[in-house]
PDBML (XML) file of the C-alpha atoms, coordinates in Angstrom:
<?xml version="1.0" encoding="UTF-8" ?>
<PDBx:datablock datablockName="MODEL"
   xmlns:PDBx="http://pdbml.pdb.org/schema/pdbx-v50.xsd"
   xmlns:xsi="http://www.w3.org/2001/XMLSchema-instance"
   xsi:schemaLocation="http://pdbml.pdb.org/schema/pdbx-v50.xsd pdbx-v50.xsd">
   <PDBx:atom_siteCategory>
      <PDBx:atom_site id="1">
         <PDBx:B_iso_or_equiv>0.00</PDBx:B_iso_or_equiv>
         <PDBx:Cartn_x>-0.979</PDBx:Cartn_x>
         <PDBx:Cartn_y>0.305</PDBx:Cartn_y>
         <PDBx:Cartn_z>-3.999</PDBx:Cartn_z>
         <PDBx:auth_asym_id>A</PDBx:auth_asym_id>
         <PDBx:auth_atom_id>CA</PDBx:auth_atom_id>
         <PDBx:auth_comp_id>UNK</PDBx:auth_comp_id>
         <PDBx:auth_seq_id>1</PDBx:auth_seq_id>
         <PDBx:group_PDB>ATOM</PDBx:group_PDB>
         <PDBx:label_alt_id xsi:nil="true" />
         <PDBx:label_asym_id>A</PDBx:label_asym_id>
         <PDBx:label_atom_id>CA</PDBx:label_atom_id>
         <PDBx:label_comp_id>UNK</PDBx:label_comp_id>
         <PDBx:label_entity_id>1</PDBx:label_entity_id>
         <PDBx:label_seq_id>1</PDBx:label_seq_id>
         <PDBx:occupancy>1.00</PDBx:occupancy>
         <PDBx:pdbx_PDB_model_num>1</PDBx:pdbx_PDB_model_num>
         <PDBx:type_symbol>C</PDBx:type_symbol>
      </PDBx:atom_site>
      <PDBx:atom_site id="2">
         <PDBx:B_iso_or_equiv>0.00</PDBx:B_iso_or_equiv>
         <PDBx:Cartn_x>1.133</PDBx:Cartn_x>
         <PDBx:Cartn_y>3.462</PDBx:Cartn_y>
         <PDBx:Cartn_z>-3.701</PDBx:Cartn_z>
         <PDBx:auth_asym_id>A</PDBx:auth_asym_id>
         <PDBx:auth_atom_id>CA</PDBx:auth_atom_id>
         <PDBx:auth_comp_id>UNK</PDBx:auth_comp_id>
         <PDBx:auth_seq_id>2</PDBx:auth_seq_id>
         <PDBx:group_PDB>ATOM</PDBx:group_PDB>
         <PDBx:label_alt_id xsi:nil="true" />
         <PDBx:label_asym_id>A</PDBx:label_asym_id>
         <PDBx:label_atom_id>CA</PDBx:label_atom_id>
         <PDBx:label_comp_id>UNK</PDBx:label_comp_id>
         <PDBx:label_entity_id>1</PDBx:label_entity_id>
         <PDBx:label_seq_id>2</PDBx:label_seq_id>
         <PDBx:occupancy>1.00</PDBx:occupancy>
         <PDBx:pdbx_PDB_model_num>1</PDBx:pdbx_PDB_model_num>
         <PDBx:type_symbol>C</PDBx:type_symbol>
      </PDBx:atom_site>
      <PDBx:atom_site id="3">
         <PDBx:B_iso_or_equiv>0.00</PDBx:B_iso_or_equiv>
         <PDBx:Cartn_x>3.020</PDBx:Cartn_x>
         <PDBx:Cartn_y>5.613</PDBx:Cartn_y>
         <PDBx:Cartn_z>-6.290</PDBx:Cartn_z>
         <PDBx:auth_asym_id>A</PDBx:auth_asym_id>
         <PDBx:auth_atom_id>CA</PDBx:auth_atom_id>
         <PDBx:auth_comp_id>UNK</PDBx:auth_comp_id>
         <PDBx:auth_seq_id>3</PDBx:auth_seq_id>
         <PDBx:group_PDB>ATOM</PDBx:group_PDB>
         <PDBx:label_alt_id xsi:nil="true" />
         <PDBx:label_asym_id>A</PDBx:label_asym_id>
         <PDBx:label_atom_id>CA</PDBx:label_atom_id>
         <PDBx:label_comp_id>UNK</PDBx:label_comp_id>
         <PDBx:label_entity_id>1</PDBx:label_entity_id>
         <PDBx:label_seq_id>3</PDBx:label_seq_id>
         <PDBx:occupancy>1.00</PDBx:occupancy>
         <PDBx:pdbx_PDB_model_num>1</PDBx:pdbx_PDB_model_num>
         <PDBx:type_symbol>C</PDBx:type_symbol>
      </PDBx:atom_site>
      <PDBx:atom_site id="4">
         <PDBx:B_iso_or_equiv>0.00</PDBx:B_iso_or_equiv>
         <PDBx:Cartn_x>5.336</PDBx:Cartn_x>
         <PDBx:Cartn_y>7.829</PDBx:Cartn_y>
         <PDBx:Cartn_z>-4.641</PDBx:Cartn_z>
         <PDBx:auth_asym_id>A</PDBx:auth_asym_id>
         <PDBx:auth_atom_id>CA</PDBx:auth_atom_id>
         <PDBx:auth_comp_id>UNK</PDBx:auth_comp_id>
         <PDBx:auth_seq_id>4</PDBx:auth_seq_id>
         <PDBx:group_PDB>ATOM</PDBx:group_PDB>
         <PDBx:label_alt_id xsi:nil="true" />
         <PDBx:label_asym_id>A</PDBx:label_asym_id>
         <PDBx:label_atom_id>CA</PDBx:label_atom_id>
         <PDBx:label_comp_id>UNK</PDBx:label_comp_id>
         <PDBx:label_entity_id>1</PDBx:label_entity_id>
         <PDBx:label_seq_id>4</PDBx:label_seq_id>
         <PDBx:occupancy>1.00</PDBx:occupancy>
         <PDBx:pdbx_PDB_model_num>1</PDBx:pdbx_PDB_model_num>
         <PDBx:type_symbol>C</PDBx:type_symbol>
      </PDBx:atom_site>
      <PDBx:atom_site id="5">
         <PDBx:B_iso_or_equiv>0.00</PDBx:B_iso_or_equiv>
         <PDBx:Cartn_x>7.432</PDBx:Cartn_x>
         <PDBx:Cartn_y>9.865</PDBx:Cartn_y>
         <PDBx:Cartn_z>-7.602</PDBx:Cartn_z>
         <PDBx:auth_asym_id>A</PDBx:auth_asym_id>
         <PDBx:auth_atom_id>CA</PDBx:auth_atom_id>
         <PDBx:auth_comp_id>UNK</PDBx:auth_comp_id>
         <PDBx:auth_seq_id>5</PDBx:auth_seq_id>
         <PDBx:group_PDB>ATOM</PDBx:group_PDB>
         <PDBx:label_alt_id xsi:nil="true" />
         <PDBx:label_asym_id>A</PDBx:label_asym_id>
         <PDBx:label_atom_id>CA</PDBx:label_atom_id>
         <PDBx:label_comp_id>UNK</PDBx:label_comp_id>
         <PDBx:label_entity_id>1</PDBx:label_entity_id>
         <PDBx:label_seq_id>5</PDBx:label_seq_id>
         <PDBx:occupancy>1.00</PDBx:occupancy>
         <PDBx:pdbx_PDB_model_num>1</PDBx:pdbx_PDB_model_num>
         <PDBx:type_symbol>C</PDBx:type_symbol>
      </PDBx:atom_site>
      <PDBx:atom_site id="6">
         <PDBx:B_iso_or_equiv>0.00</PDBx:B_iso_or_equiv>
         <PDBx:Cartn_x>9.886</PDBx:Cartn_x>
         <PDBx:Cartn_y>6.633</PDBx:Cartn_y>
         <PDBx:Cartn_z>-8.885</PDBx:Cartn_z>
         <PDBx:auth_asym_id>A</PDBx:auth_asym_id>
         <PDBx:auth_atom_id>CA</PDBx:auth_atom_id>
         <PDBx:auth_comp_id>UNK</PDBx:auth_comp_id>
         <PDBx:auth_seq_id>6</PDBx:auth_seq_id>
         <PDBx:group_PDB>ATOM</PDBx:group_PDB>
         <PDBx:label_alt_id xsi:nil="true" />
         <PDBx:label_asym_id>A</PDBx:label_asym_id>
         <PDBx:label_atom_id>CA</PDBx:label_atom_id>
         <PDBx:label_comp_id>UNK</PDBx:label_comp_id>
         <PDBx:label_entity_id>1</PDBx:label_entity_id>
         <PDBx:label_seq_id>6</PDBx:label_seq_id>
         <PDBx:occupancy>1.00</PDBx:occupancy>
         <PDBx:pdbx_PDB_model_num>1</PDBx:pdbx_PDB_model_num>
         <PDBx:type_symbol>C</PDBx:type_symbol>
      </PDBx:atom_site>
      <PDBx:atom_site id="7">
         <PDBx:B_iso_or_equiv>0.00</PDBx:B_iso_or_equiv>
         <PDBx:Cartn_x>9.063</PDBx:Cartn_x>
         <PDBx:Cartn_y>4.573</PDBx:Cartn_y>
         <PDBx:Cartn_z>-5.927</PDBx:Cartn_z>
         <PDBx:auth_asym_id>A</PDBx:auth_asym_id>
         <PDBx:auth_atom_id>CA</PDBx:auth_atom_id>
         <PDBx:auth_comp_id>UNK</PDBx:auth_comp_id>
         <PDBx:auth_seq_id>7</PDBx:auth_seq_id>
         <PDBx:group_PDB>ATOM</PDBx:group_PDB>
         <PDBx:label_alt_id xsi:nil="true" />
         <PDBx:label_asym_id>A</PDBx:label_asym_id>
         <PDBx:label_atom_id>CA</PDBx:label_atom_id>
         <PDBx:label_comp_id>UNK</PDBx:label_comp_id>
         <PDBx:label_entity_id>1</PDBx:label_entity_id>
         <PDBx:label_seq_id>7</PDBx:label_seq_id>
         <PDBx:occupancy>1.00</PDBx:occupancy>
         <PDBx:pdbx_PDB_model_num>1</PDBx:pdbx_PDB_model_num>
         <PDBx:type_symbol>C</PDBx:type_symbol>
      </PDBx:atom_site>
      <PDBx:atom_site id="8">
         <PDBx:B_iso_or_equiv>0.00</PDBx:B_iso_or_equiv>
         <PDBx:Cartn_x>6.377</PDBx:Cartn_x>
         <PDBx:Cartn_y>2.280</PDBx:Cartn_y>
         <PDBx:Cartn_z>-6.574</PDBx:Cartn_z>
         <PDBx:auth_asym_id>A</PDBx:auth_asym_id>
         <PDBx:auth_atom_id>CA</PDBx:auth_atom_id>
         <PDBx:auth_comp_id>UNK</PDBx:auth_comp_id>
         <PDBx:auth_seq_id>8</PDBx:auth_seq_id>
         <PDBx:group_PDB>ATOM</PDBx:group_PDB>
         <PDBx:label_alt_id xsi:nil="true" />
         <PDBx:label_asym_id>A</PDBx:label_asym_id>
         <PDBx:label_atom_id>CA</PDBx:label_atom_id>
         <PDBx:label_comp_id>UNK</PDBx:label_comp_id>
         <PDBx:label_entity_id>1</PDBx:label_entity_id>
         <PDBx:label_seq_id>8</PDBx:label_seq_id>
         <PDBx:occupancy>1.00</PDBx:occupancy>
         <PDBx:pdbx_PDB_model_num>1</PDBx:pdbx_PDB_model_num>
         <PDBx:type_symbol>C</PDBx:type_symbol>
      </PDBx:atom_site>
      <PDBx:atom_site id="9">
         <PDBx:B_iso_or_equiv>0.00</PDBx:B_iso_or_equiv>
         <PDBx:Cartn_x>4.958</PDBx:Cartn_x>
         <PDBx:Cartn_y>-0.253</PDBx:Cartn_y>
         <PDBx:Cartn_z>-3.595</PDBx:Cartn_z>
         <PDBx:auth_asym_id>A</PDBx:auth_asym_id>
         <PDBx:auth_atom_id>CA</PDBx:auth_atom_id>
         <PDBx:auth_comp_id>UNK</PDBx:auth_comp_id>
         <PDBx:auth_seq_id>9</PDBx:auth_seq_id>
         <PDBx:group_PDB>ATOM</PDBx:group_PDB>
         <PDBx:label_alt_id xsi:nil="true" />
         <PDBx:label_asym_id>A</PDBx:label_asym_id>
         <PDBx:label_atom_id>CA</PDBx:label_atom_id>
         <PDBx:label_comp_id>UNK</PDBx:label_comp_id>
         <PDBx:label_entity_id>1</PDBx:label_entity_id>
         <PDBx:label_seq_id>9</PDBx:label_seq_id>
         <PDBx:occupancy>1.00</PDBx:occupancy>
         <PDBx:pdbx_PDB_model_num>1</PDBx:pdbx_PDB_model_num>
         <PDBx:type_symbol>C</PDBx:type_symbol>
      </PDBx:atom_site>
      <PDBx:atom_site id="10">
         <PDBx:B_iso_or_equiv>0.00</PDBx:B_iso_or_equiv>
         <PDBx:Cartn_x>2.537</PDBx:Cartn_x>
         <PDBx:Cartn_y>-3.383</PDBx:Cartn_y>
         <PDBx:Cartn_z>-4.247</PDBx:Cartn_z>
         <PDBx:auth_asym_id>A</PDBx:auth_asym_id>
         <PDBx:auth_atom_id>CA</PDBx:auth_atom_id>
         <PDBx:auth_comp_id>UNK</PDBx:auth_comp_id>
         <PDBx:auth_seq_id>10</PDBx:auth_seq_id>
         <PDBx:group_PDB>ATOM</PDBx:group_PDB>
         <PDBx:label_alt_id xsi:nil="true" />
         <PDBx:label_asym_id>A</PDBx:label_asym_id>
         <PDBx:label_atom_id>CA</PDBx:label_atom_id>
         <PDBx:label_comp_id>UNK</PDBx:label_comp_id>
         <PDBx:label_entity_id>1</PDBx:label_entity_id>
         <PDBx:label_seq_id>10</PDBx:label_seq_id>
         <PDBx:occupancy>1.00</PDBx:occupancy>
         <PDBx:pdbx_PDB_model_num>1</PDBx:pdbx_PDB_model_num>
         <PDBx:type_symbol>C</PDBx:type_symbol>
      </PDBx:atom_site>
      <PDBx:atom_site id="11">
         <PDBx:B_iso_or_equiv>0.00</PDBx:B_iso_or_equiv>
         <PDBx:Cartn_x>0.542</PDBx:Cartn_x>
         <PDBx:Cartn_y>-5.308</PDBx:Cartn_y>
         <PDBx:Cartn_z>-2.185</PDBx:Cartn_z>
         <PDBx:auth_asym_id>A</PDBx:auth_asym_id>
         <PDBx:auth_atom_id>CA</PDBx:auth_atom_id>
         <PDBx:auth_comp_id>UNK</PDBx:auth_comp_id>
         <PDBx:auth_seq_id>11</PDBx:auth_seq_id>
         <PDBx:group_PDB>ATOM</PDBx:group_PDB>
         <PDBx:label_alt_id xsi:nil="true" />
         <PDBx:label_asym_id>A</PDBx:label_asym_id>
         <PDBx:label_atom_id>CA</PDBx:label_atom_id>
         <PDBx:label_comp_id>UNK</PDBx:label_comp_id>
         <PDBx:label_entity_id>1</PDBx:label_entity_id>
         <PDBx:label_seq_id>11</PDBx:label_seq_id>
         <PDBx:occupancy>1.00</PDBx:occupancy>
         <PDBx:pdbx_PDB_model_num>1</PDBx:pdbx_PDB_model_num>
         <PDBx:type_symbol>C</PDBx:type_symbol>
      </PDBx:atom_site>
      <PDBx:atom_site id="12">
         <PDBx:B_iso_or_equiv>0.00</PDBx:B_iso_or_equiv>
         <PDBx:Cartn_x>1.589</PDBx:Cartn_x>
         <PDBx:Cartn_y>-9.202</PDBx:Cartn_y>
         <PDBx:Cartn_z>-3.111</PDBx:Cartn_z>
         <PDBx:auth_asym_id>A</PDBx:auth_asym_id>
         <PDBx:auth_atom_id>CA</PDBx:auth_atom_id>
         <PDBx:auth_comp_id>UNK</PDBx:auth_comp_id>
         <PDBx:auth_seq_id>12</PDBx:auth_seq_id>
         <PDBx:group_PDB>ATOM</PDBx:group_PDB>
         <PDBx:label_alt_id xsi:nil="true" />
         <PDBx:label_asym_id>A</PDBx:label_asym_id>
         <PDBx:label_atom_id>CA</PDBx:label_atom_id>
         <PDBx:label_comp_id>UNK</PDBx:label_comp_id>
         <PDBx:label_entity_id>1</PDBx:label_entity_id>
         <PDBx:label_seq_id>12</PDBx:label_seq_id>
         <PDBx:occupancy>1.00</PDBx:occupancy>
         <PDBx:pdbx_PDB_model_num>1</PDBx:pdbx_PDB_model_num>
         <PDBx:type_symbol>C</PDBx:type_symbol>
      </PDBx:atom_site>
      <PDBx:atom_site id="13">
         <PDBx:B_iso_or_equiv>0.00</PDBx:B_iso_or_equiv>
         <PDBx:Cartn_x>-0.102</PDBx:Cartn_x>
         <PDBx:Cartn_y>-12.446</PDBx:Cartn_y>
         <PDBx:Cartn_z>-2.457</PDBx:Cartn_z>
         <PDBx:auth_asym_id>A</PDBx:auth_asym_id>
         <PDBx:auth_atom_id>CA</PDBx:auth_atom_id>
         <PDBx:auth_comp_id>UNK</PDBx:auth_comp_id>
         <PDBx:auth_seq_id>13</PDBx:auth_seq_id>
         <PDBx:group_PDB>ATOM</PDBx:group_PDB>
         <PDBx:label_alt_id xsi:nil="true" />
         <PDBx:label_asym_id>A</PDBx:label_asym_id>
         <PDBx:label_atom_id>CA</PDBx:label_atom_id>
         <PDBx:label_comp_id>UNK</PDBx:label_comp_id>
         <PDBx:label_entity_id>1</PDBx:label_entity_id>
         <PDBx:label_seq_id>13</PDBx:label_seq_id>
         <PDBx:occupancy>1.00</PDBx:occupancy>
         <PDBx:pdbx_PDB_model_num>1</PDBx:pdbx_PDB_model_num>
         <PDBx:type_symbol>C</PDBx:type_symbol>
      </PDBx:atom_site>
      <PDBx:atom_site id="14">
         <PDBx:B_iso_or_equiv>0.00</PDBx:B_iso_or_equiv>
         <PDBx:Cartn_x>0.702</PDBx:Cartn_x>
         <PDBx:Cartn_y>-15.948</PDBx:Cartn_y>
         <PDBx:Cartn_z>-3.665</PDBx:Cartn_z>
         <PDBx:auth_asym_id>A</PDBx:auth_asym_id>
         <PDBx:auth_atom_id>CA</PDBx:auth_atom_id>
         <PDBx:auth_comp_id>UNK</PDBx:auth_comp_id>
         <PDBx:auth_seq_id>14</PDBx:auth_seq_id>
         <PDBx:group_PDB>ATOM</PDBx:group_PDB>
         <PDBx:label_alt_id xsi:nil="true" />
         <PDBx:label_asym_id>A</PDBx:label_asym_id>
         <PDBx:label_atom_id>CA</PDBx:label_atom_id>
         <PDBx:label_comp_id>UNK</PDBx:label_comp_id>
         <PDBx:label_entity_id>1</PDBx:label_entity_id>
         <PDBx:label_seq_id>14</PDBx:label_seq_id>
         <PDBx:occupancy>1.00</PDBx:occupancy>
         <PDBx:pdbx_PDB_model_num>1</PDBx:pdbx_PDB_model_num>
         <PDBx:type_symbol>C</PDBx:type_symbol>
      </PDBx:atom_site>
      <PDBx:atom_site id="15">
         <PDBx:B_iso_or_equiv>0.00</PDBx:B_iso_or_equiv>
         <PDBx:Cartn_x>-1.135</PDBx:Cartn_x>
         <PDBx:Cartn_y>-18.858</PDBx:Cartn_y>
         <PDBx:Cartn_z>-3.412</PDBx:Cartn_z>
         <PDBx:auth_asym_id>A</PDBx:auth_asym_id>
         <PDBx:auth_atom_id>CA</PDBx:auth_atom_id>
         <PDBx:auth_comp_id>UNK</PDBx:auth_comp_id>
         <PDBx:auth_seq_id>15</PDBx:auth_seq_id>
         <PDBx:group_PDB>ATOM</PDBx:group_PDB>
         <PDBx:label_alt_id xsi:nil="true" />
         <PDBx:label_asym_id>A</PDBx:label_asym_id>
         <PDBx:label_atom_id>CA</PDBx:label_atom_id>
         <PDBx:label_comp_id>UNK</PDBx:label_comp_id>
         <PDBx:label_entity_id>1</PDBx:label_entity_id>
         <PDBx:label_seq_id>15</PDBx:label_seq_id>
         <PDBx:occupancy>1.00</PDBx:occupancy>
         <PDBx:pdbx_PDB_model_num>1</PDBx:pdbx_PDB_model_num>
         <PDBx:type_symbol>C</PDBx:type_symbol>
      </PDBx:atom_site>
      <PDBx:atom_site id="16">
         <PDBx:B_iso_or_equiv>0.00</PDBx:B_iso_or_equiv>
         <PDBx:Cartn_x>-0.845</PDBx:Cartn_x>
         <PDBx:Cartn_y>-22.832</PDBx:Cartn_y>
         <PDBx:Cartn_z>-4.412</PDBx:Cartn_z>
         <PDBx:auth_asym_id>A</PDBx:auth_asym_id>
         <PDBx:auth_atom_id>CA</PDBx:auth_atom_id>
         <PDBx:auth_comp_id>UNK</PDBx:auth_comp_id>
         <PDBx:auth_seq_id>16</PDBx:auth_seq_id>
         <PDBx:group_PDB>ATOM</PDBx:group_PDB>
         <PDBx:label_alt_id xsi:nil="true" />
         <PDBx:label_asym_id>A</PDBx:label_asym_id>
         <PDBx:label_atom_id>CA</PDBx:label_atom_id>
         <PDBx:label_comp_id>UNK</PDBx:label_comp_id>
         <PDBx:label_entity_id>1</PDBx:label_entity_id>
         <PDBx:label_seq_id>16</PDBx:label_seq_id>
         <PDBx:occupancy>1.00</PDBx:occupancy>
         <PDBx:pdbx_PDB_model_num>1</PDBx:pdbx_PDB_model_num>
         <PDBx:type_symbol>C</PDBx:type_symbol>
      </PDBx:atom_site>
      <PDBx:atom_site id="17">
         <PDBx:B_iso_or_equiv>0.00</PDBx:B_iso_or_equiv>
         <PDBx:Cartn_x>-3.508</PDBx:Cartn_x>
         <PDBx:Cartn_y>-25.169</PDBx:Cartn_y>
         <PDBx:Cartn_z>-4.990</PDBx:Cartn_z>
         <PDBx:auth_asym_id>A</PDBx:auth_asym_id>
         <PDBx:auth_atom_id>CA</PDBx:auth_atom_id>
         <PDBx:auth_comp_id>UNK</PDBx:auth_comp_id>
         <PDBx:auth_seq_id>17</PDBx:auth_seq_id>
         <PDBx:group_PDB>ATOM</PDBx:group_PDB>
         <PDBx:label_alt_id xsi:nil="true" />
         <PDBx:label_asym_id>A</PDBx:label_asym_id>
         <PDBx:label_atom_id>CA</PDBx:label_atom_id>
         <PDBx:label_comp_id>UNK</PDBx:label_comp_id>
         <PDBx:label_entity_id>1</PDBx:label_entity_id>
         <PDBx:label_seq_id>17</PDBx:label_seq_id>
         <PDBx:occupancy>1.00</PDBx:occupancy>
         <PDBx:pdbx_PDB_model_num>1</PDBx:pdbx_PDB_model_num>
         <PDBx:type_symbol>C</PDBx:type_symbol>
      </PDBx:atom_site>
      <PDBx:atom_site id="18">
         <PDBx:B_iso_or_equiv>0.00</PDBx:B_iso_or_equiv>
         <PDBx:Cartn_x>-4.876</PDBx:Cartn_x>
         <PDBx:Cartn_y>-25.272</PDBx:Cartn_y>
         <PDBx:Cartn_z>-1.468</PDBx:Cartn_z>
         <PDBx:auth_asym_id>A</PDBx:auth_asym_id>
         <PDBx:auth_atom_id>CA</PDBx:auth_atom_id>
         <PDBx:auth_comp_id>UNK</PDBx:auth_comp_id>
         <PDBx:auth_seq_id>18</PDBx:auth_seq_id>
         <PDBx:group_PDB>ATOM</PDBx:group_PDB>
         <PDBx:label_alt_id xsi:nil="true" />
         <PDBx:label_asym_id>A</PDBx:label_asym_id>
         <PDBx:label_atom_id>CA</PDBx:label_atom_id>
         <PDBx:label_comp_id>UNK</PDBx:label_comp_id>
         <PDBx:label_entity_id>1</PDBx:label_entity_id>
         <PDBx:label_seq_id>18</PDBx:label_seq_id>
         <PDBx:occupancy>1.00</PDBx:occupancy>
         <PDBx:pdbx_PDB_model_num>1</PDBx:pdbx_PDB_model_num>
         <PDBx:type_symbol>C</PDBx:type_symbol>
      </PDBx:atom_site>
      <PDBx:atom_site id="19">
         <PDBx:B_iso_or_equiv>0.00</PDBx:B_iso_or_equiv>
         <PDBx:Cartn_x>-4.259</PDBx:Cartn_x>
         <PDBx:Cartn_y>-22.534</PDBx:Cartn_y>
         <PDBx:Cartn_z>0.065</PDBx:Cartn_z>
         <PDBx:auth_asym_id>A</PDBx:auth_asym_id>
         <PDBx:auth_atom_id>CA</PDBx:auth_atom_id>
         <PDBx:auth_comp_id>UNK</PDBx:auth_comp_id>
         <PDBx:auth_seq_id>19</PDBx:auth_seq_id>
         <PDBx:group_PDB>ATOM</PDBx:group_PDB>
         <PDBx:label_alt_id xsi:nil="true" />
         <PDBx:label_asym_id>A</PDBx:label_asym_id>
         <PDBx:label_atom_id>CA</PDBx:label_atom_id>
         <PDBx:label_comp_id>UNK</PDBx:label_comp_id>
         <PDBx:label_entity_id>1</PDBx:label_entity_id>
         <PDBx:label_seq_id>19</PDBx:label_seq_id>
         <PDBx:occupancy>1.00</PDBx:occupancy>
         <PDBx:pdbx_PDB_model_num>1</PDBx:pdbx_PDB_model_num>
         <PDBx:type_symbol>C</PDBx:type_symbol>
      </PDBx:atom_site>
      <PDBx:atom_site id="20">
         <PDBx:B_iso_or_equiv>0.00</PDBx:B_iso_or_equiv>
         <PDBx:Cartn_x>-2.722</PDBx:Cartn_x>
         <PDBx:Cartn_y>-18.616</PDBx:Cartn_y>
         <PDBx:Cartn_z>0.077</PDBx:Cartn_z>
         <PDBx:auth_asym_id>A</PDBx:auth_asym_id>
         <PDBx:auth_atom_id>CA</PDBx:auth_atom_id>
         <PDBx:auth_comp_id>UNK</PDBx:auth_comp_id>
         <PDBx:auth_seq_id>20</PDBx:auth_seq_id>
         <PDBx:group_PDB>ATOM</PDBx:group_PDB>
         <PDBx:label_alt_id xsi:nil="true" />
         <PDBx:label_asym_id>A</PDBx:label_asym_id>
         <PDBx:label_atom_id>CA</PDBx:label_atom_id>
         <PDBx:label_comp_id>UNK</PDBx:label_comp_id>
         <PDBx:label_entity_id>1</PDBx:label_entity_id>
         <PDBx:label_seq_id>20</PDBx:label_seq_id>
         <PDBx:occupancy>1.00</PDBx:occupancy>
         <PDBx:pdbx_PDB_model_num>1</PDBx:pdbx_PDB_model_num>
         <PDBx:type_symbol>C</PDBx:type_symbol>
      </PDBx:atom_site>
      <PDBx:atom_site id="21">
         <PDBx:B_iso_or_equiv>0.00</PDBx:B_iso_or_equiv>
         <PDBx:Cartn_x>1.121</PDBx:Cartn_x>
         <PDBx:Cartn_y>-19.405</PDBx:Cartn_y>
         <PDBx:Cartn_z>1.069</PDBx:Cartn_z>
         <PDBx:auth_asym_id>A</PDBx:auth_asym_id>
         <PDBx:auth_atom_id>CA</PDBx:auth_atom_id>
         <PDBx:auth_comp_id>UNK</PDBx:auth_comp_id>
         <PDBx:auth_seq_id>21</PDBx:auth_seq_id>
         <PDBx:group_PDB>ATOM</PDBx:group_PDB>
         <PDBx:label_alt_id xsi:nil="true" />
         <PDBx:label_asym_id>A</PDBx:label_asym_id>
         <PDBx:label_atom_id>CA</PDBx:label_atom_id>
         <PDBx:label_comp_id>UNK</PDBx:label_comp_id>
         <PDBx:label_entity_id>1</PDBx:label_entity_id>
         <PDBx:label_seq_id>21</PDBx:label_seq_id>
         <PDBx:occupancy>1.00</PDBx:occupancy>
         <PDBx:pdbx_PDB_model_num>1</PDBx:pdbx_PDB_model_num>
         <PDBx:type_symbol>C</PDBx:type_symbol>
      </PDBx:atom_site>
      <PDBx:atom_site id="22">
         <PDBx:B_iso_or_equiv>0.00</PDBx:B_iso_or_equiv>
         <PDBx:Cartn_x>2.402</PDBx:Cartn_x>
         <PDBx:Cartn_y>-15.541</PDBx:Cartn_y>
         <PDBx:Cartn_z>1.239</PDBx:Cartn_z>
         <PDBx:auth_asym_id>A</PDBx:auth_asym_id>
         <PDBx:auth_atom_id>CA</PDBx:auth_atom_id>
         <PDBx:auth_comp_id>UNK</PDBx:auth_comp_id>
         <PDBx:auth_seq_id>22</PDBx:auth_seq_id>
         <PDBx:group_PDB>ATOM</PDBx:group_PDB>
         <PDBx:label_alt_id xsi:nil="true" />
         <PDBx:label_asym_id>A</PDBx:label_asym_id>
         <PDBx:label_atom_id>CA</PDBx:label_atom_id>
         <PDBx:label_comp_id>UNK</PDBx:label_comp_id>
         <PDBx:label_entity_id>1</PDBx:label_entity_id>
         <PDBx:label_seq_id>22</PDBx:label_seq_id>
         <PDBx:occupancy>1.00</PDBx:occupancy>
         <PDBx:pdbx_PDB_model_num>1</PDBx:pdbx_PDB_model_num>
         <PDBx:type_symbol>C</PDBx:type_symbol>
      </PDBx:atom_site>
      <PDBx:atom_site id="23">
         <PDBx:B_iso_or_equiv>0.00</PDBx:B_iso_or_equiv>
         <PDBx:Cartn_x>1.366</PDBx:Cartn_x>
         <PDBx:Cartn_y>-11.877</PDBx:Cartn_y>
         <PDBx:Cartn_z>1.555</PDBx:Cartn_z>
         <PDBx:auth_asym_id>A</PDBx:auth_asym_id>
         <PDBx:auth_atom_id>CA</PDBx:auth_atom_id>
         <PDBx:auth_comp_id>UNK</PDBx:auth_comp_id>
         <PDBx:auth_seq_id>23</PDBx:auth_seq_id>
         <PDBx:group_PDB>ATOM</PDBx:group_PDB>
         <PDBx:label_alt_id xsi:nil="true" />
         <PDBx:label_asym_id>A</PDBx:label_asym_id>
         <PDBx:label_atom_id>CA</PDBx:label_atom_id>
         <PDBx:label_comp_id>UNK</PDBx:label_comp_id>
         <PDBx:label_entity_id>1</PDBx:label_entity_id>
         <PDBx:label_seq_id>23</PDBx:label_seq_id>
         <PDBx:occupancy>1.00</PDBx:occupancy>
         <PDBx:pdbx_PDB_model_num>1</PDBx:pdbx_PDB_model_num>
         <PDBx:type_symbol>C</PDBx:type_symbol>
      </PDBx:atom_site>
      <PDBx:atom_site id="24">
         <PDBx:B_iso_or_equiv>0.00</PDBx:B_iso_or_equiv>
         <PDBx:Cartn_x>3.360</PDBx:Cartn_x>
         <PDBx:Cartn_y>-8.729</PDBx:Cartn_y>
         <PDBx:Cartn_z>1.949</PDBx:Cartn_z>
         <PDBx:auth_asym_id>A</PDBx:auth_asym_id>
         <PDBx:auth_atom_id>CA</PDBx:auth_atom_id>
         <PDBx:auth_comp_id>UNK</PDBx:auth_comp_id>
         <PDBx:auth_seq_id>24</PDBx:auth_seq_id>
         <PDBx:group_PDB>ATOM</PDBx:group_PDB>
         <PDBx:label_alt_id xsi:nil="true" />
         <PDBx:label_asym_id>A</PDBx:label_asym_id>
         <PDBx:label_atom_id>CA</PDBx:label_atom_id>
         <PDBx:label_comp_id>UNK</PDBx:label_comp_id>
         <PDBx:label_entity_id>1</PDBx:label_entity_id>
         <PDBx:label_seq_id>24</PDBx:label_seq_id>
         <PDBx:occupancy>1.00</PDBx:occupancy>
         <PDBx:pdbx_PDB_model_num>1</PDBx:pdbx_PDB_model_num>
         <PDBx:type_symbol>C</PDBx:type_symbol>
      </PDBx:atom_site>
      <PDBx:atom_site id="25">
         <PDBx:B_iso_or_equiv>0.00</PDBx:B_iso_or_equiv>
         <PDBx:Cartn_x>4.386</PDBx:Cartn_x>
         <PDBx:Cartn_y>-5.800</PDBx:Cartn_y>
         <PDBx:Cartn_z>0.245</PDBx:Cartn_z>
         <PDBx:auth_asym_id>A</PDBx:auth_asym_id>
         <PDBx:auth_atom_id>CA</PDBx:auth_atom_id>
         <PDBx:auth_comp_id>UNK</PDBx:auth_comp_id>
         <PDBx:auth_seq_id>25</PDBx:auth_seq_id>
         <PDBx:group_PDB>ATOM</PDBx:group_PDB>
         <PDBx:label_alt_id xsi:nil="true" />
         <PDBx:label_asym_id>A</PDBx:label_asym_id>
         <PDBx:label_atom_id>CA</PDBx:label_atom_id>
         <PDBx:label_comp_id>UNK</PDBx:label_comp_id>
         <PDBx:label_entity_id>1</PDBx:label_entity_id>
         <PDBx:label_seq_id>25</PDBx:label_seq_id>
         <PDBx:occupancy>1.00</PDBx:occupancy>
         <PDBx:pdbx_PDB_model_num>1</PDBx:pdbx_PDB_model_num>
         <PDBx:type_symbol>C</PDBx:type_symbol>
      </PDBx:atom_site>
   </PDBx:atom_siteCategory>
</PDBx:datablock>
């Protein structure tokens, strides 16, 4: 989501069979 010279940030999501279990960055 965001390149900043070396430092590089991503949005992250996980999710089972059901349901989305996690979000963040």
């Amino acid at each position: 989501s965001k390149v900043d010279g070396r430092r590089l940030v991503f949005d992250v999501v996980a999710h089972d069979e059901v349901e989305r279990i996690a979000e963040g960055l």
